[in-house]
Every structure is written in C-alpha cells, then in structure tokens.
Protein backbone atom coordinates (compact mmCIF):
# COMPACT_ATOMS: atom_id res chain seq x y z
CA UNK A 1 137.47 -22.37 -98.18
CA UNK A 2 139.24 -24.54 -95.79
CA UNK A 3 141.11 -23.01 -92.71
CA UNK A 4 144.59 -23.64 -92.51
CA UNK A 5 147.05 -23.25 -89.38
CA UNK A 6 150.83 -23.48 -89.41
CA UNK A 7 151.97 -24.84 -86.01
CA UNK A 8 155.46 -24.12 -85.62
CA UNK A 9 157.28 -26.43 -83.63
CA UNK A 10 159.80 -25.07 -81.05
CA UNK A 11 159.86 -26.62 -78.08
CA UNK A 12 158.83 -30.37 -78.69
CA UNK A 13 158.69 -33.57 -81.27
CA UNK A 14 155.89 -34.10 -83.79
CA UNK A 15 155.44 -37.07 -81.84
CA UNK A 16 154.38 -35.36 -78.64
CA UNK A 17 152.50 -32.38 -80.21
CA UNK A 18 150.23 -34.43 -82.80
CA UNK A 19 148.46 -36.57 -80.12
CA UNK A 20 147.31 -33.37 -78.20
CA UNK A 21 146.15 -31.89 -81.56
CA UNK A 22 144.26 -35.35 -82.47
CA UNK A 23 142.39 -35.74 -79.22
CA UNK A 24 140.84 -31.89 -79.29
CA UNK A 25 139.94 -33.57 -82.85
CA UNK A 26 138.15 -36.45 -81.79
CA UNK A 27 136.40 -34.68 -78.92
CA UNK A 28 135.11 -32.03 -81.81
CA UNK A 29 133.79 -34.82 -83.00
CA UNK A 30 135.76 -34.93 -86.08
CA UNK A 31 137.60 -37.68 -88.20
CA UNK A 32 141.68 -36.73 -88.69
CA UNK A 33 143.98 -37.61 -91.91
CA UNK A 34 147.48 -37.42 -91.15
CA UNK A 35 149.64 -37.68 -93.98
CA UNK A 36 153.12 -38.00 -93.36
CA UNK A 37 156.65 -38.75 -95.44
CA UNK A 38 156.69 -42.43 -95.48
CA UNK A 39 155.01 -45.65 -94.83
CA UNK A 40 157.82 -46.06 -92.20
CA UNK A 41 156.81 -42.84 -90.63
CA UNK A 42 153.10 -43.72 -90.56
CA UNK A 43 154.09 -46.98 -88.51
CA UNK A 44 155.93 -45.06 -86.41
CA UNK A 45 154.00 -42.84 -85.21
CA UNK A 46 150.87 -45.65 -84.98
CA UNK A 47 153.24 -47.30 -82.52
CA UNK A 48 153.88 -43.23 -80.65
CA UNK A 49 150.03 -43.00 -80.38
CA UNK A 50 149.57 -46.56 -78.77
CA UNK A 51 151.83 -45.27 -75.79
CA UNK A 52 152.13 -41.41 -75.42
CA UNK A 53 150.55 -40.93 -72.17
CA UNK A 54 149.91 -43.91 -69.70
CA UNK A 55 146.42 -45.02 -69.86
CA UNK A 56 145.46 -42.59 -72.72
CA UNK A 57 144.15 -44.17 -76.13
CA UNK A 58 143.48 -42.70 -79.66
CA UNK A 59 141.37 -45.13 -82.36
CA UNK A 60 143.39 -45.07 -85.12
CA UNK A 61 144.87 -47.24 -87.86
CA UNK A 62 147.29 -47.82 -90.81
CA UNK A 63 147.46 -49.75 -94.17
CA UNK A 64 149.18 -52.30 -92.27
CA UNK A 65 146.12 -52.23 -89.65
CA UNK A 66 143.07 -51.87 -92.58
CA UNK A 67 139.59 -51.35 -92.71
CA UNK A 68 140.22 -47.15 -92.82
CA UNK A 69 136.41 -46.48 -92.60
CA UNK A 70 136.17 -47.79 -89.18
CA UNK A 71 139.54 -45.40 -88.54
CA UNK A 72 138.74 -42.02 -86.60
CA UNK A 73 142.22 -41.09 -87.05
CA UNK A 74 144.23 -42.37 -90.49
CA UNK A 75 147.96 -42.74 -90.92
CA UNK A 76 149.13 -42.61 -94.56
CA UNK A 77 151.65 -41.57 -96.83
CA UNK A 78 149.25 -41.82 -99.53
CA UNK A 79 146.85 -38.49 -100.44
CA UNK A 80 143.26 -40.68 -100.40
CA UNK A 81 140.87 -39.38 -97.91
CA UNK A 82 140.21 -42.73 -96.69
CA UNK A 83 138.48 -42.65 -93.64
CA UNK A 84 136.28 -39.78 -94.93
CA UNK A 85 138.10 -37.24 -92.59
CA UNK A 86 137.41 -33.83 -91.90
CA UNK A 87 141.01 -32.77 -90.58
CA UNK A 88 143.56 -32.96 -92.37
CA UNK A 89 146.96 -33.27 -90.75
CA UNK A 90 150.08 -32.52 -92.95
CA UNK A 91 153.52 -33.68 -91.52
CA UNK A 92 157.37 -34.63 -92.61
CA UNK A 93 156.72 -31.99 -95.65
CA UNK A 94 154.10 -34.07 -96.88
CA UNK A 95 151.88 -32.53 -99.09
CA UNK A 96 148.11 -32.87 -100.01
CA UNK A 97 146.41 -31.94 -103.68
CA UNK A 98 143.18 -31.39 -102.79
CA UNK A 99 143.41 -29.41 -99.50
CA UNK A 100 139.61 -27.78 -100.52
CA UNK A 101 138.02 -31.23 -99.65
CA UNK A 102 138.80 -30.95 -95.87
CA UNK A 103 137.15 -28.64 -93.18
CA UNK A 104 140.50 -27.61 -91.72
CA UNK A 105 144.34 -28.37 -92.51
CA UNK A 106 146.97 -28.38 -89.88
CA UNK A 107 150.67 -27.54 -91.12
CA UNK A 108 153.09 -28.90 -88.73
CA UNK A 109 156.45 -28.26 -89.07
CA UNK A 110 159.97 -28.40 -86.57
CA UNK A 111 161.11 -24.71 -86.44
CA UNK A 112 164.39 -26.29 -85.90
CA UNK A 113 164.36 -28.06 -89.33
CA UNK A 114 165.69 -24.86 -91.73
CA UNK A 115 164.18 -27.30 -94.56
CA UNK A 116 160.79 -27.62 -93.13
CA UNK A 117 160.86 -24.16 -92.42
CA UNK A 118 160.98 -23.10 -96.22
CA UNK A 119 158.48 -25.44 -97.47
CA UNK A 120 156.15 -23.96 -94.95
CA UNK A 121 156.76 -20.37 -96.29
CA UNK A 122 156.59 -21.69 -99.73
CA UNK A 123 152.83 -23.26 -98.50
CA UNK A 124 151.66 -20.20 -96.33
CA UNK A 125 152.14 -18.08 -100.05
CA UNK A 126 150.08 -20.77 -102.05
CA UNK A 127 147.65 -21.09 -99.70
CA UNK A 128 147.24 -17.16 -99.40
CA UNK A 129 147.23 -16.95 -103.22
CA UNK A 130 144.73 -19.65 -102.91
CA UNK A 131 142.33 -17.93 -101.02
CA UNK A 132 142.44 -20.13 -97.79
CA UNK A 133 142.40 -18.10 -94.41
CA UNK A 134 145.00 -18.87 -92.73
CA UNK A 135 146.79 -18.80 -88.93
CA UNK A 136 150.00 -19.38 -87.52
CA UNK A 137 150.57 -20.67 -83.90
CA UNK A 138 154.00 -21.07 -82.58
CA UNK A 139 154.78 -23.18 -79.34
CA UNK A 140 155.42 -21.33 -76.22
CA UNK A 141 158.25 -22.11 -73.77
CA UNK A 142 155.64 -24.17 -71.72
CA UNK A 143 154.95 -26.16 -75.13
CA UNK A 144 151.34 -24.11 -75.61
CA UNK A 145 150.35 -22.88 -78.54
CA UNK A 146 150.19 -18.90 -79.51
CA UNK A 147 148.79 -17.46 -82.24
CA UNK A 148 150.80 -15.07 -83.65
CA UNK A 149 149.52 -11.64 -85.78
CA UNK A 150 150.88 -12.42 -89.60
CA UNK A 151 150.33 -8.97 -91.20
C-alpha cells in the first residue's frame, strides 16, 4: 500500500515548503508528481521553483514546457502520471484517483486554510478506511517538520 503523510502547514507558504520536500525527492533518487488546483497554479509555482533559493535549481516542467518523460519533477492539474513518478505530491485540495500507483503521497495543506483543513480530515479517513499507513507532520516554529502521534 502506498504511504501517505499529511504535512500541515503552519508556519510557511506551499511555495517555500514544496521545494525542500522535492529536493530530499530527487536526491532519493525518485521522480515527483505534483498535482495542484489549476493550470494557473502549476505555472506558478514552475516560475517559484526557477527562483526559490539563489543558485539552487530543480529539473522540472509543465504542459506549457512538454516532453514530461524527460521531467524529474511534473506540474499538472491533470491526474496522468506522466513522467512515470514515484511521489506523488497533492496540493490546492487537489485530488488523485489512483493514489495505489505511487510509492508515497504527500498531503499538503495550509493549517490556516479552515477549508483545506476539512478536506484533509475527510482524506486522512479514506485513506485509513483504505488501508494506506499513514503519518502526519506538522511544521514547527522554526518551519521543521514533526511528526505527530495520531492515535
């Protein structure tokens, strides 16, 4: 079954959380879907992962860029596995329906977002029901992550 951890989102933006998440991907050796809310929001974020951290760079790609194969890391809106990736990154409440085809899923969600916070809870039930183990990690004051005991 695939492993799947909620990171709840206190302290900072998806936009400065997901990179650190992506390179510990890509230095596992492992390819990363990230599916977010919109086509807007995957260009956005392309453009956030061209310039997060001076001198810092993450191969990855869009529709608008092509050629997903070549794509370590793929921005979509869309649920196709595209670049055959082995991470799956779920943001903006978007929502994958085949979850089983990946190694491990990562739920991100803003803690501050009382919407975001119920589709999560919604998820972490499914997923339960499903089978899937699961973890929760919620950001420290320092912007870490801690994994929390969920009972």
């Amino acid at each position: 079954m695939t492993e799947v951890s909620f990171y709840h989102l206190q302290k900072s933006r998806l936009e400065d959380a997901l990179p650190v998440l992506l390179e510990k991907t890509l230095s596992a050796g492992k390819r990363a879907l990230v599916m977010v809310g919109s086509d807007a929001r995957a260009e956005q974020l392309n453009n956030e992962l061209w310039s997060y951290v001076q001198g810092s760079w993450l191969p990855h790609g869009t529709a608008k860029d092509g050629r997903p194969e070549d794509q370590p890391i793929w921005l979509t809106a869309g649920d196709d596995n595209l670049n055959n990736a082995t991470f799956l990154f779920l943001t903006d409440g978007a929502a994958s329906d085949d979850v089983s085809a990946f190694e491990r899923c990562f739920e991100l969600f803003d803690g501050n977002d009382s919407t975001q916070v119920a589709v999560a809870r919604e998820r972490w039930k499914a997923y339960r029901e499903a089978g899937h183990p699961l973890k929760y990690l919620q950001q420290t004051e320092r912007g870490g992550w801690e994994e929390k005991a969920t009972g």
